[in-house]
C-alpha atoms as a PDB file:
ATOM      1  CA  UNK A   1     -48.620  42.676   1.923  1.00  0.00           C
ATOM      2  CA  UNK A   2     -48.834  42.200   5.614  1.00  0.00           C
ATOM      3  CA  UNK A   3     -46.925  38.785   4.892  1.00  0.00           C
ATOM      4  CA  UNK A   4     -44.077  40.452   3.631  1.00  0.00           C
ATOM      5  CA  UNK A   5     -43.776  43.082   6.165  1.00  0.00           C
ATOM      6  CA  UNK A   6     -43.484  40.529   9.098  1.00  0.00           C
ATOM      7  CA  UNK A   7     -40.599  38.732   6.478  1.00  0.00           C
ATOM      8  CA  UNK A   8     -38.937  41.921   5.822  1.00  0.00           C
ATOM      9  CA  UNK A   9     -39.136  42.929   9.863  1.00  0.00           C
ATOM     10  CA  UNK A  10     -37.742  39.994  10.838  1.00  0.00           C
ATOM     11  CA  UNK A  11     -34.896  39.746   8.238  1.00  0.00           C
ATOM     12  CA  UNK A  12     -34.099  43.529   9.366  1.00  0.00           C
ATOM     13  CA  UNK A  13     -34.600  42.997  12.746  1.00  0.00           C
ATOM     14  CA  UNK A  14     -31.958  40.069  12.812  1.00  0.00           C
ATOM     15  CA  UNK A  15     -29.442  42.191  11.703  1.00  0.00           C
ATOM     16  CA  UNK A  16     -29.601  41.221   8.183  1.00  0.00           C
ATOM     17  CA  UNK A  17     -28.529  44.238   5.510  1.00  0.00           C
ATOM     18  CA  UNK A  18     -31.199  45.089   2.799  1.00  0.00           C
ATOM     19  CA  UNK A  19     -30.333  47.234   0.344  1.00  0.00           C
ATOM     20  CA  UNK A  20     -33.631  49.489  -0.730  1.00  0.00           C
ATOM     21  CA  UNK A  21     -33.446  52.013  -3.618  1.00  0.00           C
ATOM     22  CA  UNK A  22     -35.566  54.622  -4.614  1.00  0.00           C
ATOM     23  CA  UNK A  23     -39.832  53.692  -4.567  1.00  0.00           C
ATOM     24  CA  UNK A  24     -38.240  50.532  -2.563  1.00  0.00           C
ATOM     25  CA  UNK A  25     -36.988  52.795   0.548  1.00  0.00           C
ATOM     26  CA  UNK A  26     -40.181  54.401   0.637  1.00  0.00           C
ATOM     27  CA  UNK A  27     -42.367  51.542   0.309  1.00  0.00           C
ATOM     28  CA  UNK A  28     -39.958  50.557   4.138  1.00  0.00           C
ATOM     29  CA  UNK A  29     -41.374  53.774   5.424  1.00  0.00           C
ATOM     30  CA  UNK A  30     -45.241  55.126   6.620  1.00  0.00           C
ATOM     31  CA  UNK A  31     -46.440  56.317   3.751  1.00  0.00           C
ATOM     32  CA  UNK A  32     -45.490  58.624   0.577  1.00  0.00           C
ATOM     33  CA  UNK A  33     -47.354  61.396  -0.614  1.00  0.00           C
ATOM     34  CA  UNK A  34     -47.312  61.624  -4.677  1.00  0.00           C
ATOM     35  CA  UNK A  35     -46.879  64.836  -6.210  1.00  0.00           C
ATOM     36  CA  UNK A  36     -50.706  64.648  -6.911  1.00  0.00           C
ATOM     37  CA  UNK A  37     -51.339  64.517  -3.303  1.00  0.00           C
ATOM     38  CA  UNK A  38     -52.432  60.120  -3.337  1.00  0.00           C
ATOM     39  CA  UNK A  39     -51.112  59.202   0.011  1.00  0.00           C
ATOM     40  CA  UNK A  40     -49.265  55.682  -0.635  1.00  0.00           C
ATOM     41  CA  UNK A  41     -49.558  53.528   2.478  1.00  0.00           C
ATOM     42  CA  UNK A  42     -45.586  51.952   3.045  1.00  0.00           C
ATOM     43  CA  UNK A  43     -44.950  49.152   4.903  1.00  0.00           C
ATOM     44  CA  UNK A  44     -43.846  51.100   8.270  1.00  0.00           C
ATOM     45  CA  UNK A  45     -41.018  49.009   8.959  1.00  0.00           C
ATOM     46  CA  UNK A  46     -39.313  51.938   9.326  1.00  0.00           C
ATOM     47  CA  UNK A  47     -40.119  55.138  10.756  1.00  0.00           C
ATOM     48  CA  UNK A  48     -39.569  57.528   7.820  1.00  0.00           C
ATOM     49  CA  UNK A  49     -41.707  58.643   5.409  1.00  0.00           C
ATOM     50  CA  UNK A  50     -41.656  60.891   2.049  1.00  0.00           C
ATOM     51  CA  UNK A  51     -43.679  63.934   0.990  1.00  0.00           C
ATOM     52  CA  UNK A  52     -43.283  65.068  -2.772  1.00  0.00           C
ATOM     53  CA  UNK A  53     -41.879  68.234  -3.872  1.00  0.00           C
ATOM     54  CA  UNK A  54     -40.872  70.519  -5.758  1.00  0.00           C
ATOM     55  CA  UNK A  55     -36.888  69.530  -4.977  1.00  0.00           C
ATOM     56  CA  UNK A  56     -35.756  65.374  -5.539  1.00  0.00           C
ATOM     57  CA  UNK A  57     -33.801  64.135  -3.280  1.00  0.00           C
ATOM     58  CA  UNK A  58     -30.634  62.016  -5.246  1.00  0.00           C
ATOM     59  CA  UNK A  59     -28.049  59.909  -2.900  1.00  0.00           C
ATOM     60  CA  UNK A  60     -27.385  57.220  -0.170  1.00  0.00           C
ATOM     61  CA  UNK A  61     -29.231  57.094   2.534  1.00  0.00           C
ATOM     62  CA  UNK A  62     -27.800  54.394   5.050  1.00  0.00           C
ATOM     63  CA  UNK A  63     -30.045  53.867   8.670  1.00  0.00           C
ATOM     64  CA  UNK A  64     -27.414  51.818  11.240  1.00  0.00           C
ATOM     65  CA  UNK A  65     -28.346  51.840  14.871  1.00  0.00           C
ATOM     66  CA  UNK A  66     -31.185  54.294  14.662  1.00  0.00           C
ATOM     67  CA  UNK A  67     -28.696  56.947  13.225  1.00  0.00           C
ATOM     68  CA  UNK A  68     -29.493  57.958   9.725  1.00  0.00           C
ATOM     69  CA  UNK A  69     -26.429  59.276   7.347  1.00  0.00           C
ATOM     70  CA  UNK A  70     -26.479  60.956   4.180  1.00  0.00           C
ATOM     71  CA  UNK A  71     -23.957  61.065   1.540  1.00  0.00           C
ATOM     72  CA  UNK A  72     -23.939  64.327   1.989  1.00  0.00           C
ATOM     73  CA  UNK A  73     -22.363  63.567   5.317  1.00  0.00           C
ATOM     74  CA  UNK A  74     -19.136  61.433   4.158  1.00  0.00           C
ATOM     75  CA  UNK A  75     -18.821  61.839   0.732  1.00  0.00           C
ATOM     76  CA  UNK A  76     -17.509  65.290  -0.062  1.00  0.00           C
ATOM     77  CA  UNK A  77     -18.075  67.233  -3.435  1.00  0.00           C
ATOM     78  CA  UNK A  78     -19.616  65.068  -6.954  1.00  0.00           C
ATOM     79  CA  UNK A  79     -16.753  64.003  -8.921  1.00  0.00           C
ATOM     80  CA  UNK A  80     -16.199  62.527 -12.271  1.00  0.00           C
ATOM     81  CA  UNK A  81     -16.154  58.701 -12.073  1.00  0.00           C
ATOM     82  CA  UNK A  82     -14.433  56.150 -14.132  1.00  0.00           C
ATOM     83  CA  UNK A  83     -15.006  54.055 -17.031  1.00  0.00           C
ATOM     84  CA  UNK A  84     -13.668  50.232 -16.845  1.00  0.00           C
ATOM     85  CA  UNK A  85     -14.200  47.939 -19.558  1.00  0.00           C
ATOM     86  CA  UNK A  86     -13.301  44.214 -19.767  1.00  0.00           C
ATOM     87  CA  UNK A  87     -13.038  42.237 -22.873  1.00  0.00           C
ATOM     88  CA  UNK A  88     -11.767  38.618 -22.987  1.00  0.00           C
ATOM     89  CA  UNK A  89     -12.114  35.610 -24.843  1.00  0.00           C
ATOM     90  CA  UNK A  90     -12.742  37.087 -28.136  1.00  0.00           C
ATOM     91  CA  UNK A  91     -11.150  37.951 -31.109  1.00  0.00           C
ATOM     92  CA  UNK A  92     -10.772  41.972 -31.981  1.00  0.00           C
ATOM     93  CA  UNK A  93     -14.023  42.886 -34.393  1.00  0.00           C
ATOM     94  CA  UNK A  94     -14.623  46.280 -35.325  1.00  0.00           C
ATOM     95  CA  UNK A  95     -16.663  47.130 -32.422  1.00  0.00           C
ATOM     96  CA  UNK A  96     -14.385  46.842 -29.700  1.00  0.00           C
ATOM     97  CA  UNK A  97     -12.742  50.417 -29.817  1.00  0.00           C
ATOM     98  CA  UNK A  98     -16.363  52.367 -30.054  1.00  0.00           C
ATOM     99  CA  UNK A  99     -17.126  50.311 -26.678  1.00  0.00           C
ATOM    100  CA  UNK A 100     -13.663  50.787 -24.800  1.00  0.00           C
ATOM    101  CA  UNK A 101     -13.276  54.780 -26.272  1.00  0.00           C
ATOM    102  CA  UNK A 102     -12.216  56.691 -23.589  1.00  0.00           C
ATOM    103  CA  UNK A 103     -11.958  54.265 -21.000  1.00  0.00           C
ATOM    104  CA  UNK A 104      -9.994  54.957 -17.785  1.00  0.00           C
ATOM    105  CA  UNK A 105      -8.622  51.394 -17.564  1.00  0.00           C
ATOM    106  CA  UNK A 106      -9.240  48.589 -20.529  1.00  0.00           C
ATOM    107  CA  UNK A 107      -8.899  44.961 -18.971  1.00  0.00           C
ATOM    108  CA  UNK A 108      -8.055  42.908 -22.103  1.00  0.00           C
ATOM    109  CA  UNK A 109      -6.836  39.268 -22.748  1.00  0.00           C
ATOM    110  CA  UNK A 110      -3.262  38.642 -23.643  1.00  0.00           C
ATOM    111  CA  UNK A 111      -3.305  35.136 -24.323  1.00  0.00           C
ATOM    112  CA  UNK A 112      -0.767  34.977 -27.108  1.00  0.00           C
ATOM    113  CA  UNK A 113       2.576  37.518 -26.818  1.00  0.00           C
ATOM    114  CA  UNK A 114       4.452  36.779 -29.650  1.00  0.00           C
ATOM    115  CA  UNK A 115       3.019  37.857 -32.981  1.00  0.00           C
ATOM    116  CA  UNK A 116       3.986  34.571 -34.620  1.00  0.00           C
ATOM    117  CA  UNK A 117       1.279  32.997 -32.637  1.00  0.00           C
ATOM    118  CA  UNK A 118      -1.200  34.736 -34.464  1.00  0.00           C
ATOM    119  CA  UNK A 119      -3.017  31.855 -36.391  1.00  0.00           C
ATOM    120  CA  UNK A 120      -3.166  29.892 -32.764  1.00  0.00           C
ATOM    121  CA  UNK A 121      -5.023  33.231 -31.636  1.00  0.00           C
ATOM    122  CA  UNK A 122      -7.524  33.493 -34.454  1.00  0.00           C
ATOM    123  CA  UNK A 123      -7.832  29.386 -33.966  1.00  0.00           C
ATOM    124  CA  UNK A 124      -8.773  29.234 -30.505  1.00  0.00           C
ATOM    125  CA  UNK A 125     -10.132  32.839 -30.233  1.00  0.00           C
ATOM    126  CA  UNK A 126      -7.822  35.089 -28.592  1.00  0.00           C
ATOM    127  CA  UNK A 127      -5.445  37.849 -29.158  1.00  0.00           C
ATOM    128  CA  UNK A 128      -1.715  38.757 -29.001  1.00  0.00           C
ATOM    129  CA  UNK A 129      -0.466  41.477 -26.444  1.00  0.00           C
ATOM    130  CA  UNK A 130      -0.243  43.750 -29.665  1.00  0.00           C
ATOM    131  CA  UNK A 131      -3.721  43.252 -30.909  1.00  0.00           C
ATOM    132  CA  UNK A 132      -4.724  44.278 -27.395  1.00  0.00           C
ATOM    133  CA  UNK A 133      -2.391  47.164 -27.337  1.00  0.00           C
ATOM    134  CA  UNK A 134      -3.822  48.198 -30.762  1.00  0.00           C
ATOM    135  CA  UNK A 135      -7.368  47.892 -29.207  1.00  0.00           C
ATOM    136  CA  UNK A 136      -6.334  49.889 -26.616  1.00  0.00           C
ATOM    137  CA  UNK A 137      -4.702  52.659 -28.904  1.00  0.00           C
ATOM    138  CA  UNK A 138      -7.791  53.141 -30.719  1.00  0.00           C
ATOM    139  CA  UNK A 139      -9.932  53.249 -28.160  1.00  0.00           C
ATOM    140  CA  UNK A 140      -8.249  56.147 -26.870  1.00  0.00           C
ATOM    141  CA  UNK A 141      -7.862  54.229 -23.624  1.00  0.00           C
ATOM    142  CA  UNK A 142      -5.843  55.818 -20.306  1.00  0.00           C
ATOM    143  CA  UNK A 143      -4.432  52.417 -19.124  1.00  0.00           C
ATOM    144  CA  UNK A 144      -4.397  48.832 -20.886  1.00  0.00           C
ATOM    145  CA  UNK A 145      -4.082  45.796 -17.928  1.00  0.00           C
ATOM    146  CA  UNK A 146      -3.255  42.382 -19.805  1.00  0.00           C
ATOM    147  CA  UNK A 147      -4.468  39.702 -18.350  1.00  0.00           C
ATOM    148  CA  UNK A 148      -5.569  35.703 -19.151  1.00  0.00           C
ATOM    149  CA  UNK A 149      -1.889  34.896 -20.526  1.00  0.00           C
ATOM    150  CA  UNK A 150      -1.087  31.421 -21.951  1.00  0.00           C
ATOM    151  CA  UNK A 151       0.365  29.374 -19.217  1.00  0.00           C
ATOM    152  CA  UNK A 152       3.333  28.976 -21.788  1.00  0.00           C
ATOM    153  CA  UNK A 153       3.918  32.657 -21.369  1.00  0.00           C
ATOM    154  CA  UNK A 154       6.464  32.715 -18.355  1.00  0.00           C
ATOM    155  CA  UNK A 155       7.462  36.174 -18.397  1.00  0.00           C
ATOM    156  CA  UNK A 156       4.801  38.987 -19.805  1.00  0.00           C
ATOM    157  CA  UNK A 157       6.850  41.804 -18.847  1.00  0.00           C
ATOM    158  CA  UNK A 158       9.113  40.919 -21.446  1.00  0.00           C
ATOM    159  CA  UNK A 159       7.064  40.480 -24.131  1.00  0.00           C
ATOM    160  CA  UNK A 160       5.001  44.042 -23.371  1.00  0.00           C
ATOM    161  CA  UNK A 161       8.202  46.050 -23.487  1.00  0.00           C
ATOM    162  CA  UNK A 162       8.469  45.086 -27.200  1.00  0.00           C
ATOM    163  CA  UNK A 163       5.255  46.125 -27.956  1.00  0.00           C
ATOM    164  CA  UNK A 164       5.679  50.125 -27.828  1.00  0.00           C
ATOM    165  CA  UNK A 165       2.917  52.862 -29.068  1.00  0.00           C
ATOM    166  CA  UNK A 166       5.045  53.704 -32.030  1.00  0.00           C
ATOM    167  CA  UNK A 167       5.144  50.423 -33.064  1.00  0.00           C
ATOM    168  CA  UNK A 168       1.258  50.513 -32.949  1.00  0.00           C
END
């Protein structure tokens, strides 16, 4: 253990960012007390250390020259986050929508825009713009970003503005 403190010091101590979360701050610190009262010796690298009780403590912590700062400190009121999903190289299967439902932004392949180039699609595993935009319909998805077009494909704008939800 002793052998890894002197490695972690030193990495630390040259300026070097370590990112420690959870039982992995604390083990940087003194000690921790356990909730049973077992006093866990840390590695003291740094000079914190955690007492259980009956409140847990959830956020960032960041330490930068000697200051410590909470999230509390920069980040304002919780808020909802967002859900991305990326699917590419694939054909559509049946699973697709359950995994992008609801998604904030769905990045999906394009390789193919016009729906005659379906059987090249289905060939070389890919989808059209519209199967995408269908994907994206069922999914119940905010915003659709096409991406990985054939190189053939010189103008995508084009092709999306023909693919409208009505048509979907």
């Amino acid at each position: 253990m002793n052998n890894k403190k002197e490695e972690l010091s030193k990495y630390i101590n040259n300026g070097k960012v370590l990112i420690a979360i959870c039982g992995g701050y604390q083990l940087l610190g003194k000690y921790y007390t356990a909730p049973s009262g077992e006093r866990i010796e840390g590695l003291g690298i740094l000079d914190i250390y955690t007492e259980a009780g009956d409140t847990r403590f959830i956020g960032d912590t960041v330490i930068y020259n000697d200051k410590t700062y909470y999230s509390s400190m920069v980040l304002g009121d919780e808020r909802k986050g967002i859900k991305l999903s990326f699917i590419t190289d694939t054909r559509p299967t049946f699973e697709i929508p359950q995994f992008i439902y609801g998604s904030d932004l769905f990045i999906c392949e394009g390789m193919y825009g016009d729906d005659l180039d379906i059987s090249k699609a289905v060939k070389n595993k890919h989808m059209t713009f519209r199967e995408a935009a269908s994907l994206a319909n069922a999914g119940n998805v905010d915003k659709l970003l096409l991406t990985h077009f054939s190189p053939s494909i010189e103008e995508p704008k084009k092709i999306v503005k023909k693919i409208v939800k009505k048509d979907l």
